[in-house]
N, C-alpha and C. Protein backbone atom coordinates (compact mmCIF):
# COMPACT_ATOMS: atom_id res chain seq x y z
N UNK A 1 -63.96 55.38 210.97
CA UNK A 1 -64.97 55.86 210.09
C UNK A 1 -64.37 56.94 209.20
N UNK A 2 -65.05 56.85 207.85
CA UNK A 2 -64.15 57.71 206.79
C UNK A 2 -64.98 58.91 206.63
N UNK A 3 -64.55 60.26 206.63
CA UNK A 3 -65.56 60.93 206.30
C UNK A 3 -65.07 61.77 205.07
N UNK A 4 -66.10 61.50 204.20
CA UNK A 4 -65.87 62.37 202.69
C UNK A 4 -66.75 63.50 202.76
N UNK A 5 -65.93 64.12 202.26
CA UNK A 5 -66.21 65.86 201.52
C UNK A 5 -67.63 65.72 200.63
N UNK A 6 -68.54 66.16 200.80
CA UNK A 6 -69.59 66.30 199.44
C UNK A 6 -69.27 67.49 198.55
N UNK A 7 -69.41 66.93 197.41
CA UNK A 7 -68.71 68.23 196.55
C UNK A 7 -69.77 69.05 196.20
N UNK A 8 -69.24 70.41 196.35
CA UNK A 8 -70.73 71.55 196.19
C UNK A 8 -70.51 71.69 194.87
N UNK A 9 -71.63 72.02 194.00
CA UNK A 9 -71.81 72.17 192.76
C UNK A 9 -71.71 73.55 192.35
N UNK A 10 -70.66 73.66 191.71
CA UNK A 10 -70.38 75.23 191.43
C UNK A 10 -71.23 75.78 190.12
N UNK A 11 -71.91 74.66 189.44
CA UNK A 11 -72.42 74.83 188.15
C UNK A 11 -73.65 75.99 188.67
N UNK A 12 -73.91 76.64 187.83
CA UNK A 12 -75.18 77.17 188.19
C UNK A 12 -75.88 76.36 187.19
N UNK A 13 -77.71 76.58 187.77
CA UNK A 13 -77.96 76.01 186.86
C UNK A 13 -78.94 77.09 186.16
N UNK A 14 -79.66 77.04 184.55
CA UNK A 14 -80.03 77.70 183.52
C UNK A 14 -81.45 78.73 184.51
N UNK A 15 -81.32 79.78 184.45
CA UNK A 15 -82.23 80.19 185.03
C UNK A 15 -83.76 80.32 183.97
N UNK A 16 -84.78 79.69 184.42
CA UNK A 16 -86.14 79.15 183.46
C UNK A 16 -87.11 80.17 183.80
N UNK A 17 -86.60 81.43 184.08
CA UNK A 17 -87.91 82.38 184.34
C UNK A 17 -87.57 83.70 183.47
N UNK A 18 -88.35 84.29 182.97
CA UNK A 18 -87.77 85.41 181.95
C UNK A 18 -88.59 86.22 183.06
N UNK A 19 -87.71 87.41 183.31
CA UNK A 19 -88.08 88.97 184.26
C UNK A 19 -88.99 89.48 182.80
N UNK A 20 -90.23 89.59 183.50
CA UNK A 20 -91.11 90.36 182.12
C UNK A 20 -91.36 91.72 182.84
N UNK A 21 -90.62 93.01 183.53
CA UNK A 21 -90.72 93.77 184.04
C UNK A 21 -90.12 94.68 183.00
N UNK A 22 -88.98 94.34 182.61
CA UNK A 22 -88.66 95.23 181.62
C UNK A 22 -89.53 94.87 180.10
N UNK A 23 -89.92 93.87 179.62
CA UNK A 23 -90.80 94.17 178.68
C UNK A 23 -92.22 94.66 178.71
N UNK A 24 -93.22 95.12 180.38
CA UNK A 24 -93.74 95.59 180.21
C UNK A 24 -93.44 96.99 180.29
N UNK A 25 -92.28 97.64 181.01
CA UNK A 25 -92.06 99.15 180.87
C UNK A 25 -91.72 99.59 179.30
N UNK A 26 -91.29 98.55 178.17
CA UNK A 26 -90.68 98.54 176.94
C UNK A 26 -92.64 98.69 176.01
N UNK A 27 -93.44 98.05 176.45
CA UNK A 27 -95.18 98.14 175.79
C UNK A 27 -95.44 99.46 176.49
N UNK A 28 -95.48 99.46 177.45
CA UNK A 28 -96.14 101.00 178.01
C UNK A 28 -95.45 101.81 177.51
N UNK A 29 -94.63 102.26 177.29
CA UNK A 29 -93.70 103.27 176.67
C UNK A 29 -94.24 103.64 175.09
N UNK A 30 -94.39 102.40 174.75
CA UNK A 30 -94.30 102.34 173.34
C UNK A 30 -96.01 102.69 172.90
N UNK A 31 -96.85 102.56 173.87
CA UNK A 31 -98.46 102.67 174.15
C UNK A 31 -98.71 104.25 174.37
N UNK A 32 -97.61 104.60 175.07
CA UNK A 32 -97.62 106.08 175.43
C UNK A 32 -97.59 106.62 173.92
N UNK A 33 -96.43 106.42 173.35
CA UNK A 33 -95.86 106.88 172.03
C UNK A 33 -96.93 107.10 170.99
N UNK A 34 -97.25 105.92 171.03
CA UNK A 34 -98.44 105.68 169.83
C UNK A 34 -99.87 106.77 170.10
N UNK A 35 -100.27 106.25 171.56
CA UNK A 35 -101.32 107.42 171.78
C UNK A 35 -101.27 108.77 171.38
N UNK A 36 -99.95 109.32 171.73
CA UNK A 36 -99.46 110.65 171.35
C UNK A 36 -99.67 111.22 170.06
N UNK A 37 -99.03 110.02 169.33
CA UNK A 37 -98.79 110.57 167.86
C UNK A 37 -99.91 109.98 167.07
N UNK A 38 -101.00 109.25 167.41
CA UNK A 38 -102.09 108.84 166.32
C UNK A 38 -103.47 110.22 166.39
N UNK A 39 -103.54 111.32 166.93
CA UNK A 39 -104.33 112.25 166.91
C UNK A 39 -103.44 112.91 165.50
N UNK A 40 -102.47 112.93 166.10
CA UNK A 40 -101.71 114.29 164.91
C UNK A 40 -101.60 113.25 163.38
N UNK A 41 -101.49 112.58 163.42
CA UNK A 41 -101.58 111.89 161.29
C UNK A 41 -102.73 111.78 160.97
N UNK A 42 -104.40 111.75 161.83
CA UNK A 42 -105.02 111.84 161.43
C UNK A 42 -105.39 113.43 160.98
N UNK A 43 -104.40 114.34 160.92
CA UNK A 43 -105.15 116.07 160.49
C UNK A 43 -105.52 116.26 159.26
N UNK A 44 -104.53 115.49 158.39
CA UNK A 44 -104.63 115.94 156.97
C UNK A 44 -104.40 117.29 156.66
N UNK A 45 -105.08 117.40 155.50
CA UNK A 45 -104.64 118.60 155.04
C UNK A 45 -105.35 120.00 156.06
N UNK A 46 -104.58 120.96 156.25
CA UNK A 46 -104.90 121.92 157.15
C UNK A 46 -105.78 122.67 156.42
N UNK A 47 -107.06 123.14 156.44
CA UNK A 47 -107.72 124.40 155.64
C UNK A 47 -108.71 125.05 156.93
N UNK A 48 -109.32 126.28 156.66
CA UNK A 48 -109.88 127.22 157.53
C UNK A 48 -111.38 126.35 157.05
N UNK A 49 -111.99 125.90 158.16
CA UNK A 49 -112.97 125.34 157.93
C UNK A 49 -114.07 126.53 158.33
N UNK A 50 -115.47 126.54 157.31
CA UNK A 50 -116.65 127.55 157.85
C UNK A 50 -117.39 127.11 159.11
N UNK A 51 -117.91 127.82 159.89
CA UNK A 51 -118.80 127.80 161.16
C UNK A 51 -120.05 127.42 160.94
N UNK A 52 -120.57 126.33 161.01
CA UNK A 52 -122.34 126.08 161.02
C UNK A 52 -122.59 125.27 162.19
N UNK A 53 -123.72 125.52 162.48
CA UNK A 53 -124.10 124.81 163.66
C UNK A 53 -125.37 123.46 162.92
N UNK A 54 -124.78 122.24 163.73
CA UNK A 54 -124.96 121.25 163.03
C UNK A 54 -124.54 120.02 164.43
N UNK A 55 -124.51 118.73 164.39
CA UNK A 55 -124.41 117.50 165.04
C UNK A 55 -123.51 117.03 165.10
N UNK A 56 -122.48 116.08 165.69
CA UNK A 56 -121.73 115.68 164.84
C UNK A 56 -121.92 114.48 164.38
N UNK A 57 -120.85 113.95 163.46
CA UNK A 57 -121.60 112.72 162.95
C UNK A 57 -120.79 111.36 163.55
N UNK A 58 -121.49 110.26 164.10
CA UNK A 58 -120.26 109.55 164.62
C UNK A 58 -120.31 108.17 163.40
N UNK A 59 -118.68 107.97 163.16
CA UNK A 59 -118.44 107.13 162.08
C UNK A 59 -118.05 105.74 161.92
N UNK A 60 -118.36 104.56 161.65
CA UNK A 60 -117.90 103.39 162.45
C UNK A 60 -117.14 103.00 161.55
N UNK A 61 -117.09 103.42 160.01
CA UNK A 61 -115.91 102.91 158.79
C UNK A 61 -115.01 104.04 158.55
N UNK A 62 -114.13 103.77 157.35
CA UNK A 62 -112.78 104.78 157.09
C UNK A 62 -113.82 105.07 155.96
N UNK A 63 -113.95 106.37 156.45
CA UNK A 63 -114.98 107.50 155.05
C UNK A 63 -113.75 108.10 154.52
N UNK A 64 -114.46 108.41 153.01
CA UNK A 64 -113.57 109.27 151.82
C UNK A 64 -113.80 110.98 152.25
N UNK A 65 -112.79 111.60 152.56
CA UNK A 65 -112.74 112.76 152.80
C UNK A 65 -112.10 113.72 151.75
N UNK A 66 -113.24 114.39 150.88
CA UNK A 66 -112.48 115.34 149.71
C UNK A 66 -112.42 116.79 150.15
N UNK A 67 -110.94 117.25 149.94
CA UNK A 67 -110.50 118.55 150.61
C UNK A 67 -110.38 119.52 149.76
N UNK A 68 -110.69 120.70 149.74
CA UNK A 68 -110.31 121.62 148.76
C UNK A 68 -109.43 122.66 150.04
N UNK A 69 -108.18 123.40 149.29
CA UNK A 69 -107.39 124.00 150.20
C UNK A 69 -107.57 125.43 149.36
N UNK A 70 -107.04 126.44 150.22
CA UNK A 70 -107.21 127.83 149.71
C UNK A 70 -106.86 128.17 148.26
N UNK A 71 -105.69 127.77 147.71
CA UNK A 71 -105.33 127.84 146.65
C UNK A 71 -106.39 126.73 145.93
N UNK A 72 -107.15 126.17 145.73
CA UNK A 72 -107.73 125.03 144.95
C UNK A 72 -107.40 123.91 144.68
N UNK A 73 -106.49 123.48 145.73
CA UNK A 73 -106.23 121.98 145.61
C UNK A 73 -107.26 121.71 146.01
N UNK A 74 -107.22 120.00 145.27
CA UNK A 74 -108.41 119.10 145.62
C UNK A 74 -107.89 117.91 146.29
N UNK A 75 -107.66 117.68 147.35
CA UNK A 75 -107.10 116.36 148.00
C UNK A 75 -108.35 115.21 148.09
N UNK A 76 -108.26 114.04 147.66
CA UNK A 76 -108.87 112.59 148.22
C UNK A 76 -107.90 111.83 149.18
N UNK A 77 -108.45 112.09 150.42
CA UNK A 77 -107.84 111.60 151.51
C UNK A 77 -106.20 111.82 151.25
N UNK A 78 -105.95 113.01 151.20
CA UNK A 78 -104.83 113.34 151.17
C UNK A 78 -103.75 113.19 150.14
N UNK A 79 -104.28 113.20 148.79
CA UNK A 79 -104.09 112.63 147.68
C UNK A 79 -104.21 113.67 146.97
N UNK A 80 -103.63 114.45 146.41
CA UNK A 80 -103.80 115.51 145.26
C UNK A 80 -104.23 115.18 144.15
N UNK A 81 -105.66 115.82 143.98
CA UNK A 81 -105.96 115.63 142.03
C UNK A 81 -106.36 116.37 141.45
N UNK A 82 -106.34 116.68 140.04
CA UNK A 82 -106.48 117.85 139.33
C UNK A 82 -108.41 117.43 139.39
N UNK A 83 -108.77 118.52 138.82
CA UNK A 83 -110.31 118.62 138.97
C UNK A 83 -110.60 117.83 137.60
N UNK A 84 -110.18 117.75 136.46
CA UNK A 84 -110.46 117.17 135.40
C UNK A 84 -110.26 115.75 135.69
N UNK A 85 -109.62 115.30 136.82
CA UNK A 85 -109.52 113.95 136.65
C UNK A 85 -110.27 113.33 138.10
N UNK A 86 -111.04 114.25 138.89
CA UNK A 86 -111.60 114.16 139.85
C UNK A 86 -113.00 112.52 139.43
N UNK A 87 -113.49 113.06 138.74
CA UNK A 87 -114.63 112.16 138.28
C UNK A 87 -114.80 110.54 138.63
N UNK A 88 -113.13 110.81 137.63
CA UNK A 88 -112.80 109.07 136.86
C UNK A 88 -112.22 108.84 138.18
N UNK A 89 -111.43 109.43 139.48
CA UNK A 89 -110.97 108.58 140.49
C UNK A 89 -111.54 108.56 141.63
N UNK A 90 -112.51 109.00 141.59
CA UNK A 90 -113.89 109.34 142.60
C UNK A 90 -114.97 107.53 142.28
N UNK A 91 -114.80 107.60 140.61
CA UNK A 91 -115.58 106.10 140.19
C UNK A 91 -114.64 105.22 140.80
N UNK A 92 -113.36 105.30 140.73
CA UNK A 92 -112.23 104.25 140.70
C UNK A 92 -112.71 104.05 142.33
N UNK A 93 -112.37 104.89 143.22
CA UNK A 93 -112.38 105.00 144.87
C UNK A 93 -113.74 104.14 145.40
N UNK A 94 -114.97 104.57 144.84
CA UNK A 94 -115.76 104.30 144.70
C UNK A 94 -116.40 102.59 144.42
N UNK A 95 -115.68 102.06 143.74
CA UNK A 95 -116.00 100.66 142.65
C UNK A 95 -116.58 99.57 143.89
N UNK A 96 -116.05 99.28 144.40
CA UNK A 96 -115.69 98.34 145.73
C UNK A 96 -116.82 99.15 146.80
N UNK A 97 -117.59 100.02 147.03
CA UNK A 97 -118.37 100.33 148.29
C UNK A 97 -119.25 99.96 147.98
N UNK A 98 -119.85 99.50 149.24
CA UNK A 98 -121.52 99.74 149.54
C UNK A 98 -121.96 100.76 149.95
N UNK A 99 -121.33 101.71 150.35
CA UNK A 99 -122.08 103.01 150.45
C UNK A 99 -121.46 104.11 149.88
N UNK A 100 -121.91 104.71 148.99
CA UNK A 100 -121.53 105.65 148.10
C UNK A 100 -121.53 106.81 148.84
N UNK A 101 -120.63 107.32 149.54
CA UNK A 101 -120.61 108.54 150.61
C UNK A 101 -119.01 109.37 151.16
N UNK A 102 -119.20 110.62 150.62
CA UNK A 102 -118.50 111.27 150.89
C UNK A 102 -118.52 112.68 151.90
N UNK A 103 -117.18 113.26 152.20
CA UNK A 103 -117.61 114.22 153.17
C UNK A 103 -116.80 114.67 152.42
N UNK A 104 -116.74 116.51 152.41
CA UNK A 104 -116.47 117.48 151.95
C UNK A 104 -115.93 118.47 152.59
N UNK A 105 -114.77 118.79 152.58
CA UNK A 105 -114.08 119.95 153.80
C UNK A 105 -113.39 121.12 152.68
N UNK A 106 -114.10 122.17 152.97
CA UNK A 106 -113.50 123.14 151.92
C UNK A 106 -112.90 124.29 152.55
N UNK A 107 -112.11 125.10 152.38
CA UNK A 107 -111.17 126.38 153.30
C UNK A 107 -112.92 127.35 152.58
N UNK A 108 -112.80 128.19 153.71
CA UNK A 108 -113.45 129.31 154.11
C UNK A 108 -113.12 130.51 153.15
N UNK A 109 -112.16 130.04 152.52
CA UNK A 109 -111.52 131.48 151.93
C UNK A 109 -112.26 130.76 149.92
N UNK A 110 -112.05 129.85 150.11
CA UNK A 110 -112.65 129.13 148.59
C UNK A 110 -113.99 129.53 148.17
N UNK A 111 -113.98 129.99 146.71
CA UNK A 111 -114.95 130.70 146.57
C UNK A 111 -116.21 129.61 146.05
N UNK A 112 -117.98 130.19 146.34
CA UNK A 112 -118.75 129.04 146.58
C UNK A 112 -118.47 128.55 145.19
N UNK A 113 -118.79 129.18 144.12
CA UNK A 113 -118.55 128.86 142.78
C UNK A 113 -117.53 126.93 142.57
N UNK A 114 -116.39 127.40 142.87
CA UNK A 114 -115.40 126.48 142.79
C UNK A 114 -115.74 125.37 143.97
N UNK A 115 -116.47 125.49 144.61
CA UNK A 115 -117.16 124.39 145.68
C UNK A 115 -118.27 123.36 144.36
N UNK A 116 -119.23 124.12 144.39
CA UNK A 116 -120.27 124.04 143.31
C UNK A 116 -119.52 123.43 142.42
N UNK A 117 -118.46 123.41 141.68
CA UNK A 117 -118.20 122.81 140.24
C UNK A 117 -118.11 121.30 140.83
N UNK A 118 -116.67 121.75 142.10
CA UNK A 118 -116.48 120.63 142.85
C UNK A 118 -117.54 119.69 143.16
N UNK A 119 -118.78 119.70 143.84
CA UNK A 119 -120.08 119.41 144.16
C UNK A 119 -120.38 118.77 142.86
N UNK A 120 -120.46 119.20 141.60
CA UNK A 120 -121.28 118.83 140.24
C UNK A 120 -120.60 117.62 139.94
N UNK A 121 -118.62 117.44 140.26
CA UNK A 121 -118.25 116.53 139.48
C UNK A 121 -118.22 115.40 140.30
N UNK A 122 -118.59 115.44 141.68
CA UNK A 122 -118.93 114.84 142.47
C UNK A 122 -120.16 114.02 142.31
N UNK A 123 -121.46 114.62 142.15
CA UNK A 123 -122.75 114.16 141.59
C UNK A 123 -122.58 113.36 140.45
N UNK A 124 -121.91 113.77 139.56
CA UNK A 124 -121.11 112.98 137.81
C UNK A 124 -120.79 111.67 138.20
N UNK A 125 -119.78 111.80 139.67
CA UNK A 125 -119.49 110.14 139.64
C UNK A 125 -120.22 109.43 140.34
N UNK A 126 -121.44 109.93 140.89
CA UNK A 126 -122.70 108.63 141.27
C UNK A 126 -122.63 108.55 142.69
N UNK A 127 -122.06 110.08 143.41
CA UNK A 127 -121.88 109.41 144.82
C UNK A 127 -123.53 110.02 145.08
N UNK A 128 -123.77 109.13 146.17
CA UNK A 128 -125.30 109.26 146.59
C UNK A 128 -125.48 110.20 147.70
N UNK A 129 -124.49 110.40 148.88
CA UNK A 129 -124.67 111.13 149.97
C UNK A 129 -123.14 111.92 150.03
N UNK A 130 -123.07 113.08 150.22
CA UNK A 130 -122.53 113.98 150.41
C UNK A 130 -122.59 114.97 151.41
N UNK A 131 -121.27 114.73 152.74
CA UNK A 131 -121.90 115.63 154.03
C UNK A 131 -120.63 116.52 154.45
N UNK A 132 -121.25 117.62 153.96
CA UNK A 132 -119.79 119.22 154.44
C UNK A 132 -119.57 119.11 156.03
N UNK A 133 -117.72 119.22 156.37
CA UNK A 133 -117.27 119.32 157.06
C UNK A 133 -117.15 120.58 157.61
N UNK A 134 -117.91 120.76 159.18
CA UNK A 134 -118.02 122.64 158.83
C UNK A 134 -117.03 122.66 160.82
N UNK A 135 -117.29 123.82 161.52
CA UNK A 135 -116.67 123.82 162.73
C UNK A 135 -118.07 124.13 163.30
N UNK A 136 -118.13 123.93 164.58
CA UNK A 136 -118.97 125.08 165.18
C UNK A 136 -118.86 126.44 165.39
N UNK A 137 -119.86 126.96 165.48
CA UNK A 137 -119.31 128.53 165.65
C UNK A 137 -118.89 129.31 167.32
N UNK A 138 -118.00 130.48 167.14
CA UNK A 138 -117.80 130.35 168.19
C UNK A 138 -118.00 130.18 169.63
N UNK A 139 -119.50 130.58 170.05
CA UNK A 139 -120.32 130.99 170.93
C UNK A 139 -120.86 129.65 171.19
N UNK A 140 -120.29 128.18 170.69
CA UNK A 140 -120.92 127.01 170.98
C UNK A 140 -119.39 126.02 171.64
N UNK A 141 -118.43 126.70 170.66
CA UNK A 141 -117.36 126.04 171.27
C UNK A 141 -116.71 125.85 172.81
């Protein structure tokens, strides 16, 4: 009787399973990251906001936020514009909504006057609702 050798197969063969352990530590990481840093780009422009006691408002769309900063900049959502040309890009911003509505965040140190003009050229371009961004005061915080 003959006895033959069976030959062992040295091939490996293609391994058909992908380790998804390292691509979920590679999403969580990256989930961490994002959480972190999406509070801080929403700040915008920094100004000393006034104290009123008031509600807050909760928002379910991306509202137009017009900023005035100590020196008298006028930011649209973070957008610098001179006050003479406030009007015409307030209509432009404007063209495309169904709801004509803005919020208003002005530094504490800005005098009411220069709010007020702000306010008038605001009314000029047809917005319908207009709601000041204020803090609470301290004794609520």
């Amino acid at each position: 009787m003959r006895y033959t050798r069976k030959r062992q197969r040295t091939e490996e063969r293609p391994m058909a399973e992908i380790n998804v352990t390292p691509l979920v530590d590679v999403v969580l990481v990256l989930l961490i990251i994002f959480m972190v840093t999406a509070p801080m780009l929403q700040t915008g422009i920094d100004v000393n906001l006034p104290r009123a006691k008031s509600q807050n408002v909760h928002v379910t769309e991306e509202k137009v936020v017009l900023t005035i900063d100590k020196a008298r900049g006028i930011f649209v959502n973070k957008a610098q514009i001179p006050l003479a040309e406030l009007g015409t890009r307030l209509e432009g911003a404007f063209a495309n909504r169904s709801e004509r509505e803005l919020y208003l965040r002005a530094d504490r140190a800005v005098p009411y006057g220069f709010v007020v003009e702000v306010m008038a050229e605001i009314r000029k371009a047809g917005i319908d609702k207009l709601g000041m961004i204020t803090e609470p005061p301290e004794d609520i915080k």
